[in-house]
Protein backbone atom coordinates (compact mmCIF):
# COMPACT_ATOMS: atom_id res chain seq x y z
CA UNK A 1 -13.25 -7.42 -59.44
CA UNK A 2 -15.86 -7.05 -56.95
CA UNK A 3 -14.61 -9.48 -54.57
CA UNK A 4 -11.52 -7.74 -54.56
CA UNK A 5 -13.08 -4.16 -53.87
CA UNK A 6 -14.91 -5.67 -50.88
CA UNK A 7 -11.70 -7.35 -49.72
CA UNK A 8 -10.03 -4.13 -49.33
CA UNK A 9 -12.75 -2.84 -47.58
CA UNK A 10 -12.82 -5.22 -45.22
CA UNK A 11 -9.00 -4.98 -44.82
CA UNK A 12 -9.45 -1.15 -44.16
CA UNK A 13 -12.04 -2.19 -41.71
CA UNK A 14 -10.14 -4.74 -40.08
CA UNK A 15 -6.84 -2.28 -39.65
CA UNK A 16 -9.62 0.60 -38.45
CA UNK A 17 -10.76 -2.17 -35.62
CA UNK A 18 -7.31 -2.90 -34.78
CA UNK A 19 -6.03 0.76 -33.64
CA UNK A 20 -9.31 1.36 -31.98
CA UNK A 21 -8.63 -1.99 -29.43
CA UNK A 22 -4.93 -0.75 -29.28
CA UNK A 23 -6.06 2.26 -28.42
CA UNK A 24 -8.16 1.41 -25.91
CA UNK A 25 -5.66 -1.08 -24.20
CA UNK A 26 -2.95 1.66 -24.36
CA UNK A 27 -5.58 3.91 -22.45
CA UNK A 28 -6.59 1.25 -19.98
CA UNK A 29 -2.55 0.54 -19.44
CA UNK A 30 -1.93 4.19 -18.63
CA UNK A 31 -4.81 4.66 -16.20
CA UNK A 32 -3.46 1.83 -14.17
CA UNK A 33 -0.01 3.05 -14.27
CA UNK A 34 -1.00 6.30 -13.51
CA UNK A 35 -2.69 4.94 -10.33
CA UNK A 36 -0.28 2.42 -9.29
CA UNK A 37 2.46 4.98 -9.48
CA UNK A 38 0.80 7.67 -7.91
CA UNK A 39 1.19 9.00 -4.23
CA UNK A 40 -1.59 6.75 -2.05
CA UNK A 41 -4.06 9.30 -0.25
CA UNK A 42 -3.63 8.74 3.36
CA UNK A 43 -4.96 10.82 6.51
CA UNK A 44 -2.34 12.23 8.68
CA UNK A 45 -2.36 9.31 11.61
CA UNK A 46 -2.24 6.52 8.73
CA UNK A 47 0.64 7.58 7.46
CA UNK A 48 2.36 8.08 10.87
CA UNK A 49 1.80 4.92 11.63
CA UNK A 50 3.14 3.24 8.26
CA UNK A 51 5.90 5.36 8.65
CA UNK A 52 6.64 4.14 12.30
CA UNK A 53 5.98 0.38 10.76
CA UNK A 54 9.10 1.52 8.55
CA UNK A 55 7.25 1.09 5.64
CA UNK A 56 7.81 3.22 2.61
CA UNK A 57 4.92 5.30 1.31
CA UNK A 58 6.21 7.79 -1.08
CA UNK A 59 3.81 5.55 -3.98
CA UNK A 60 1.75 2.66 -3.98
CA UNK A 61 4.67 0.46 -5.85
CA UNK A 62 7.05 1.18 -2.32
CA UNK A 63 4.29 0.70 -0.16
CA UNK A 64 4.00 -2.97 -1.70
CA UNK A 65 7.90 -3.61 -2.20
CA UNK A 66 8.58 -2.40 2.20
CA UNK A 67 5.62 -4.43 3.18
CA UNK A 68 6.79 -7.84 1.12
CA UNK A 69 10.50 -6.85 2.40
CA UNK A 70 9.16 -6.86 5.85
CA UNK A 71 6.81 -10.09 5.60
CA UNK A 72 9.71 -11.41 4.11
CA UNK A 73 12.06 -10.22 7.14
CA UNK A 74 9.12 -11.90 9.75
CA UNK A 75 9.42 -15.19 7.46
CA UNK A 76 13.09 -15.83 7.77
CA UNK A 77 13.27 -14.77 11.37
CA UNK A 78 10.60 -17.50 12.20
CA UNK A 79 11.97 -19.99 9.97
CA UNK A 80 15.62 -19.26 12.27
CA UNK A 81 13.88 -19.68 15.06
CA UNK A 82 11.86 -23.01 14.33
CA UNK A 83 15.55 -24.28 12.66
CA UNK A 84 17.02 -23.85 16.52
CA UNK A 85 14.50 -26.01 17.76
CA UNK A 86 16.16 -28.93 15.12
């Protein structure tokens, strides 16, 4: 009868435990979404010139998706050029 008292308690325990790591993982996730989604803070004359680059910077998650578009863009024009030389 005691065993099963204390296994109970430990269950309780064990379920407490569990919501308080969720918890904390649900906080971390939103902290990171929160930043990644967020507006970047950029002077005046860095965003000019990222804008004159052609590169989106309405968030951080554009920034990243124009710049690998344009890497991207370089890759395949070099790759064209070195298949001419074949």
């Amino acid at each position: 009868m005691l065993k099963e008292v204390v296994r109970k308690i430990n269950a309780g325990f064990m379920f407490i435990e569990l919501l308080l790591v969720l918890v904390i993982i649900m906080f971390a996730v939103f902290k990171v979404s929160k930043l990644y989604f967020k507006q970047p803070s950029l002077n005046q004359e860095t965003q000019r010139v990222i804008l004159e680059s052609g590169i989106d910077n309405t968030s951080y998650k554009s920034t990243i998706d124009s710049t690998r578009n344009m890497v991207e863009d370089i890759q395949n024009k070099h790759f064209d050029e070195l298949n001419k030389f074949e």
